[in-house]
C-alpha atoms as a PDB file:
ATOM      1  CA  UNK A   1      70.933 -75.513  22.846  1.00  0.00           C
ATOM      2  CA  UNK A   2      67.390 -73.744  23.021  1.00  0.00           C
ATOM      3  CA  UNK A   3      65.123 -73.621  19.974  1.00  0.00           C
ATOM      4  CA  UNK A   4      62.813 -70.904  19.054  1.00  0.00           C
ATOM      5  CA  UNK A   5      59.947 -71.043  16.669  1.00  0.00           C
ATOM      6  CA  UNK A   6      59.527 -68.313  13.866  1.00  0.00           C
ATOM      7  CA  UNK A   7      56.436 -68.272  12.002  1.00  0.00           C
ATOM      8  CA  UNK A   8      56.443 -67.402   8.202  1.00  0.00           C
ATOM      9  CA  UNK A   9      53.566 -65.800   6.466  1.00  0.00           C
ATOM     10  CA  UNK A  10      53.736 -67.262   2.455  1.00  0.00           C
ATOM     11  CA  UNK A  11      50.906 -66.249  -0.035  1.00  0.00           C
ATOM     12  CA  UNK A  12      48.409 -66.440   3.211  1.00  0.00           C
ATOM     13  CA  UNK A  13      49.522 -69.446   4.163  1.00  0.00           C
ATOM     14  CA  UNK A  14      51.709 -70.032   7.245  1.00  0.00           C
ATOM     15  CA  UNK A  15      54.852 -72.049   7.634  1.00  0.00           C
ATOM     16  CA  UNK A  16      56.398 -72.906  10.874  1.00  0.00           C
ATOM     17  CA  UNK A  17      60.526 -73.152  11.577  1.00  0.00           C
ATOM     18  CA  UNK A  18      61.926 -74.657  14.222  1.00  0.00           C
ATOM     19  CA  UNK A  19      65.526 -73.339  14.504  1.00  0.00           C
ATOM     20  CA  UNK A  20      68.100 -74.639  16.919  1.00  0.00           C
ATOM     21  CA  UNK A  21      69.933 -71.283  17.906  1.00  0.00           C
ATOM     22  CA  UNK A  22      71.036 -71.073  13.970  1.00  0.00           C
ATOM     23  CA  UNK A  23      70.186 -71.525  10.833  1.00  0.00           C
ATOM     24  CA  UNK A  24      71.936 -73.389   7.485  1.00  0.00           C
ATOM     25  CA  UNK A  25      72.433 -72.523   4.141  1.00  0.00           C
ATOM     26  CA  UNK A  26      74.308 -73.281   1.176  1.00  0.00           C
ATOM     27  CA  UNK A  27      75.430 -69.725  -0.549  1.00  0.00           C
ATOM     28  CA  UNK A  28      76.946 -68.822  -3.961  1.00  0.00           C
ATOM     29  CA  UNK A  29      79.995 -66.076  -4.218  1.00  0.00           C
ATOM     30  CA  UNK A  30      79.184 -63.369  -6.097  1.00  0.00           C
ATOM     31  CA  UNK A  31      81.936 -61.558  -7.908  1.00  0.00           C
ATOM     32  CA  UNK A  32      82.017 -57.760  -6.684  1.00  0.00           C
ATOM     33  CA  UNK A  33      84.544 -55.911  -8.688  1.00  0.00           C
ATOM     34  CA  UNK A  34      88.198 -56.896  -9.428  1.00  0.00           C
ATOM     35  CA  UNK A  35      89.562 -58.349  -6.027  1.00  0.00           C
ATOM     36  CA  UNK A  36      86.300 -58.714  -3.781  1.00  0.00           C
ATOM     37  CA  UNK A  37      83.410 -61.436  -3.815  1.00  0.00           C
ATOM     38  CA  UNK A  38      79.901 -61.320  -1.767  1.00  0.00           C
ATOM     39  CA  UNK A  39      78.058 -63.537   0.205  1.00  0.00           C
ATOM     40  CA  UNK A  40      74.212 -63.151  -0.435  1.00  0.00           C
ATOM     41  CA  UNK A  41      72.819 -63.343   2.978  1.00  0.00           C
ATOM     42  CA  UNK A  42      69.589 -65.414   3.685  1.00  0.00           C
ATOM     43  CA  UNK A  43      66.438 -62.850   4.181  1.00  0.00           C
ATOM     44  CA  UNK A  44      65.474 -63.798   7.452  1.00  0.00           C
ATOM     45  CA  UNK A  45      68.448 -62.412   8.847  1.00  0.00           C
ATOM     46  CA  UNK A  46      68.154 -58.725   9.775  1.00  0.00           C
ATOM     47  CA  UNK A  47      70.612 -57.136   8.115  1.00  0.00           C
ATOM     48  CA  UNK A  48      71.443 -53.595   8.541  1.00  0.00           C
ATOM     49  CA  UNK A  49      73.563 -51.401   6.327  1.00  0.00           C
ATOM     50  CA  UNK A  50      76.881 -52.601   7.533  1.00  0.00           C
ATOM     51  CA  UNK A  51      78.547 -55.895   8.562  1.00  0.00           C
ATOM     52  CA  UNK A  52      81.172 -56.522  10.895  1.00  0.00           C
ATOM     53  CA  UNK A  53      83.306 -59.951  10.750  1.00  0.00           C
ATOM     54  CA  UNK A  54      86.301 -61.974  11.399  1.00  0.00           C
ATOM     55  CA  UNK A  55      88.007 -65.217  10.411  1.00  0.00           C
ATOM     56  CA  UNK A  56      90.397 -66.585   8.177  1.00  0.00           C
ATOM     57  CA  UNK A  57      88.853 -70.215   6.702  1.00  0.00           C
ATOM     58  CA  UNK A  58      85.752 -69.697   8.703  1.00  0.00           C
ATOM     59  CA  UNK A  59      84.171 -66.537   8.947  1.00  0.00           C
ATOM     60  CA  UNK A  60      81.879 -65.268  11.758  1.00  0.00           C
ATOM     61  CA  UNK A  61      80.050 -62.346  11.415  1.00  0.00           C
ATOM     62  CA  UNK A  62      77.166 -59.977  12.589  1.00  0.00           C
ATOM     63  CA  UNK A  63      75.134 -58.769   9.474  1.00  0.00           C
ATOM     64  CA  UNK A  64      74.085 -55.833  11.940  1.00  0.00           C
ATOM     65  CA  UNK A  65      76.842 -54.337  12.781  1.00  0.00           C
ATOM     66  CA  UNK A  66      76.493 -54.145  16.070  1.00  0.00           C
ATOM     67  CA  UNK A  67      79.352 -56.565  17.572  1.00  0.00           C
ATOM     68  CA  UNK A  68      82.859 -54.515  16.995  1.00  0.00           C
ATOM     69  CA  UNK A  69      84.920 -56.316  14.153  1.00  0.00           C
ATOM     70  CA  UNK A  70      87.664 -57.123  17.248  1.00  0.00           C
ATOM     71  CA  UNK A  71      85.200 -57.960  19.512  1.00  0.00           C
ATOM     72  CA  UNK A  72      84.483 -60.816  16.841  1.00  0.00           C
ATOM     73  CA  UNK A  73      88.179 -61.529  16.433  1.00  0.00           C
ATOM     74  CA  UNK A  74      88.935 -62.135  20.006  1.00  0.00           C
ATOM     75  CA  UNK A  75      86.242 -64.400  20.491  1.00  0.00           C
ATOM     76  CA  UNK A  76      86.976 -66.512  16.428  1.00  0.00           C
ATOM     77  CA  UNK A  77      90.612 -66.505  17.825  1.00  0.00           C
ATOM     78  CA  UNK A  78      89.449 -67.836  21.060  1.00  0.00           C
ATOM     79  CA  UNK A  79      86.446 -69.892  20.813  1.00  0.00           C
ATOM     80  CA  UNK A  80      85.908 -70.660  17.245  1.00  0.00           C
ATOM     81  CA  UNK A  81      89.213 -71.627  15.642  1.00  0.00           C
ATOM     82  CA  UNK A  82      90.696 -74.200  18.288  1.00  0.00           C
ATOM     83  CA  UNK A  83      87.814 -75.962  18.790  1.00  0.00           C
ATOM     84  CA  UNK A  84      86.165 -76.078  15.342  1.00  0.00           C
ATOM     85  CA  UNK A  85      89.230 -78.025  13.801  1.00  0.00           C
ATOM     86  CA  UNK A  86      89.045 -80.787  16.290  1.00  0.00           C
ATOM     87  CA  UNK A  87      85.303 -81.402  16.068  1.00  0.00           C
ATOM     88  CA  UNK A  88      85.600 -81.105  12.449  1.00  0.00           C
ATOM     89  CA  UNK A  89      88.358 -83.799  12.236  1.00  0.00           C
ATOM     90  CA  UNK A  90      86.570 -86.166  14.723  1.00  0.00           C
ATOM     91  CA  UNK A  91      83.097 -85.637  12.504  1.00  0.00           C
ATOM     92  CA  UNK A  92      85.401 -86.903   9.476  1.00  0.00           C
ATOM     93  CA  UNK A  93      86.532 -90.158  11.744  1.00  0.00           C
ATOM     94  CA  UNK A  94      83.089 -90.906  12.249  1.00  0.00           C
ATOM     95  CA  UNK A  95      82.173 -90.585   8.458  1.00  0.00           C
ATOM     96  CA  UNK A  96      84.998 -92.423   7.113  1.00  0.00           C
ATOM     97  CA  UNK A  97      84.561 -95.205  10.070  1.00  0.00           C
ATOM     98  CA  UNK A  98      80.360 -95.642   9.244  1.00  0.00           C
ATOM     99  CA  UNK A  99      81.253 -95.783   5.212  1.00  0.00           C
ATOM    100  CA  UNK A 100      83.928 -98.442   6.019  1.00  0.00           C
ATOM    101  CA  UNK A 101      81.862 -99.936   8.325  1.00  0.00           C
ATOM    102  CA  UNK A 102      79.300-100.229   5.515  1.00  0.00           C
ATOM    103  CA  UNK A 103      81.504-101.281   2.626  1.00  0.00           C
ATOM    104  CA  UNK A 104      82.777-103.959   4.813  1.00  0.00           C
ATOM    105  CA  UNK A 105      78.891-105.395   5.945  1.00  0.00           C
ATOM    106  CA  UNK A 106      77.889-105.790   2.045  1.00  0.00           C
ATOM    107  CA  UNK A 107      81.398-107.287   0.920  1.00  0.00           C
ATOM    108  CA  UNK A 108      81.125-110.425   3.275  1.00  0.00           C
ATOM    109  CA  UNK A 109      77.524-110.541   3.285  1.00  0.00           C
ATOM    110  CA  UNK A 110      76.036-113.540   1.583  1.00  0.00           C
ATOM    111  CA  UNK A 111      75.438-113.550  -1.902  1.00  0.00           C
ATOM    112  CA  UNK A 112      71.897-115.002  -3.048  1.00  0.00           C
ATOM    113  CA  UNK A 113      72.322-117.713  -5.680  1.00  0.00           C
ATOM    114  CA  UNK A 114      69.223-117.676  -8.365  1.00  0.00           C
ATOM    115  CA  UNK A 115      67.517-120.499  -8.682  1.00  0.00           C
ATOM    116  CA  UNK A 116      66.904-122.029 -12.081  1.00  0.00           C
END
């Protein structure tokens, strides 16, 4: 995975991101009418007037436009939906394995007695 550096120019001061191939971000829906909600995009994404995406619990998508809505499909069908559930469920092994790992080293470790 390659990383790229994009540098940010804040109130004349300049910030420096390092982002592996991707970027992160926690997102509130935003109701849009009666039966649709919206994602509010990060701004350092170029976005263009239209969107293209697929998925179902996941959803992958081009905020350009530019990558055909099947084009997307075929490759979330193919790529992204087999192998995302079975790397998710062996990241929640690990998790529950370290946490019981940890519970268990402070149960039988040994209790200091105060002195009087």
């Amino acid at each position: 995975m390659g990383t790229h550096t994009n540098v940010i120019t804040i109130s004349k001061t300049k910030m420096e991101v390092v982002v592996k191939m991707g970027f992160k971000a926690r997102r509130k829906n935003v109701d849009v009418g009666k039966t649709s909600k919206a994602m509010i995009l990060p701004a350092l994404l170029e976005i263009k007037d239209e969107s293209t995406m697929a998925g179902n619990r996941l959803v992958l998508s081009d905020p350009r436009g530019e990558i055909p809505e099947k084009a997307l499909l075929e490759f979330y069908e193919k790529y992204v939906e087999p192998n995302f559930w079975a790397w998710y469920q062996q990241l929640r092994l690990k998790h529950k394995e370290a946490n019981t790992d940890a519970d268990t080293r402070t149960s039988t470790s040994p209790r200091r007695q105060k002195s009087s």
